[in-house]
Protein backbone atom coordinates (compact mmCIF):
# COMPACT_ATOMS: atom_id res chain seq x y z
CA UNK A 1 97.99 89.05 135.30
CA UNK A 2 97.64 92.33 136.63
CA UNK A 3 100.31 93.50 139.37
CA UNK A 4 98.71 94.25 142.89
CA UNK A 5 99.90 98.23 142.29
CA UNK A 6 96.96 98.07 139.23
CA UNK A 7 93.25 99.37 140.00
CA UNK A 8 90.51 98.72 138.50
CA UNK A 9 87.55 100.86 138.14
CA UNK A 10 84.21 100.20 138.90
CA UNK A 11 82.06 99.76 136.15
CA UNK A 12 78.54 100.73 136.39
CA UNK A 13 75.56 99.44 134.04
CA UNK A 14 71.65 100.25 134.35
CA UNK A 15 69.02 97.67 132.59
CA UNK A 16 65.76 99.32 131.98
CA UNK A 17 62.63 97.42 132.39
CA UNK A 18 59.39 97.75 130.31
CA UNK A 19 56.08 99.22 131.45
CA UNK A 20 54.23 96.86 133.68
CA UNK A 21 50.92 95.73 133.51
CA UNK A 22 49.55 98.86 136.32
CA UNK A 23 51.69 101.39 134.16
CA UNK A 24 49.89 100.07 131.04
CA UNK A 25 46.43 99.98 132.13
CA UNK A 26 46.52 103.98 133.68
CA UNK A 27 47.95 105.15 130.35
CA UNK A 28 51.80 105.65 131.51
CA UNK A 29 54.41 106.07 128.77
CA UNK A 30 58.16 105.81 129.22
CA UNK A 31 59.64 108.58 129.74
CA UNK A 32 63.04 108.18 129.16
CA UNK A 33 65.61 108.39 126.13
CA UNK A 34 68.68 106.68 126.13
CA UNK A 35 71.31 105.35 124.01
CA UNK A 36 74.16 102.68 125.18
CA UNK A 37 75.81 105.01 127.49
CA UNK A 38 73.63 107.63 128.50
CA UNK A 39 69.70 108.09 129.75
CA UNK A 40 67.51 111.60 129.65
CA UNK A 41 64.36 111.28 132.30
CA UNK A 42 61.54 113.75 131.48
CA UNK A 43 59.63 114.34 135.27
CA UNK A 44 56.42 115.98 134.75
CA UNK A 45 55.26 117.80 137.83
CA UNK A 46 52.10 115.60 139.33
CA UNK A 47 49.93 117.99 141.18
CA UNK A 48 46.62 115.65 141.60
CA UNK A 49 47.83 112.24 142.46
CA UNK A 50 47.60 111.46 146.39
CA UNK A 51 50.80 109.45 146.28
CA UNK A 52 53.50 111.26 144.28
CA UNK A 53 56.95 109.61 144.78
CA UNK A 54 58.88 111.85 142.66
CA UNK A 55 57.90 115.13 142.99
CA UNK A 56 59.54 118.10 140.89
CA UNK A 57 58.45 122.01 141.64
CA UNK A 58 58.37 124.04 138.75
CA UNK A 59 58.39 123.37 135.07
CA UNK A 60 59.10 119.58 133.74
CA UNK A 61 62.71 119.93 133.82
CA UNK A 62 65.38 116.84 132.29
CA UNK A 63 67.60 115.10 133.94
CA UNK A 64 70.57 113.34 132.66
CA UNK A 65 72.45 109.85 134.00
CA UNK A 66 75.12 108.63 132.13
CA UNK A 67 76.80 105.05 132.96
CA UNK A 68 79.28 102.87 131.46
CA UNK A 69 76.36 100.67 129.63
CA UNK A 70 73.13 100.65 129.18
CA UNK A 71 70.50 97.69 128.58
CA UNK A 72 67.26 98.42 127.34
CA UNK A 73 63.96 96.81 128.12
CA UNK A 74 64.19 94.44 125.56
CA UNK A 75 67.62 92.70 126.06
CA UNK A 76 67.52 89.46 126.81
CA UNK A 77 69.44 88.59 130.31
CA UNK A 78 71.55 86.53 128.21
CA UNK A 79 73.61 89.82 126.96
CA UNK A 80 73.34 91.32 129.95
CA UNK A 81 75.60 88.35 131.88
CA UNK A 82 77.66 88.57 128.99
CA UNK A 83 78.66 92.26 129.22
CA UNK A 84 78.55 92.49 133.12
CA UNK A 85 78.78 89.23 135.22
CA UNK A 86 81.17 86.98 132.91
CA UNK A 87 83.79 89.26 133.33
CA UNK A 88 83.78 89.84 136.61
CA UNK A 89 83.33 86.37 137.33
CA UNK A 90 86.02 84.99 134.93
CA UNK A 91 88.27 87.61 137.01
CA UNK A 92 87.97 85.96 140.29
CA UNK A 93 88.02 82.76 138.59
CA UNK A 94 91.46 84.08 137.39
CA UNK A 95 92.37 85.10 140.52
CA UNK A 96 91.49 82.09 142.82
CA UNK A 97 93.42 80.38 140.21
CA UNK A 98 96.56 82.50 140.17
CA UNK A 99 96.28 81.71 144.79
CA UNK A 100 96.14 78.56 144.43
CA UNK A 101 99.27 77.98 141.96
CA UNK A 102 101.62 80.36 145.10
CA UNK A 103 99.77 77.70 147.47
């Protein structure tokens, strides 16, 4: 058991999700790269659209997010509790355990 002094950082993951149907049907294409730790997002500048909810002035510029895992669209949600809520969970577990044996 860790002592109380201890920290623990905060781990942060990102799961991608696929294209939907809408994204499909207008001809969208993904427009990101990633590996298991970091994702590149290519904007391109939308000048015609009537709704544009990320804009970018100037030239299509990258930008790059990096995180302590990433999940891409195809993982199953199996992996994905594996790698981020069964720990956490089996911590608190832990935990409550460790309170109720003082109790």
């Amino acid at each position: 058991m860790k002592k109380a002094s201890q920290s623990t950082a905060i781990k942060v993951a990102c799961r991608l999700r696929p294209l939907n149907q809408l994204e499909k049907s207008t001809g969208g294409d993904c427009c990101l790269t990633y590996n298991d730790t970091a994702i590149k997002v290519k904007v391109k500048t939308i000048h015609k659209q009537k709704l544009i909810i990320f804009q970018v002035i100037g030239e299509d510029k990258p930008y790059d997010f990096t995180f302590d895992h990433i999940f891409g669209p195809e993982t199953p949600q199996g992996q994905v509790y594996e790698k981020v809520a069964k720990p956490v969970l089996t911590g608190k577990i832990q935990n409550c355990s460790h309170i109720q044996e003082i109790l």
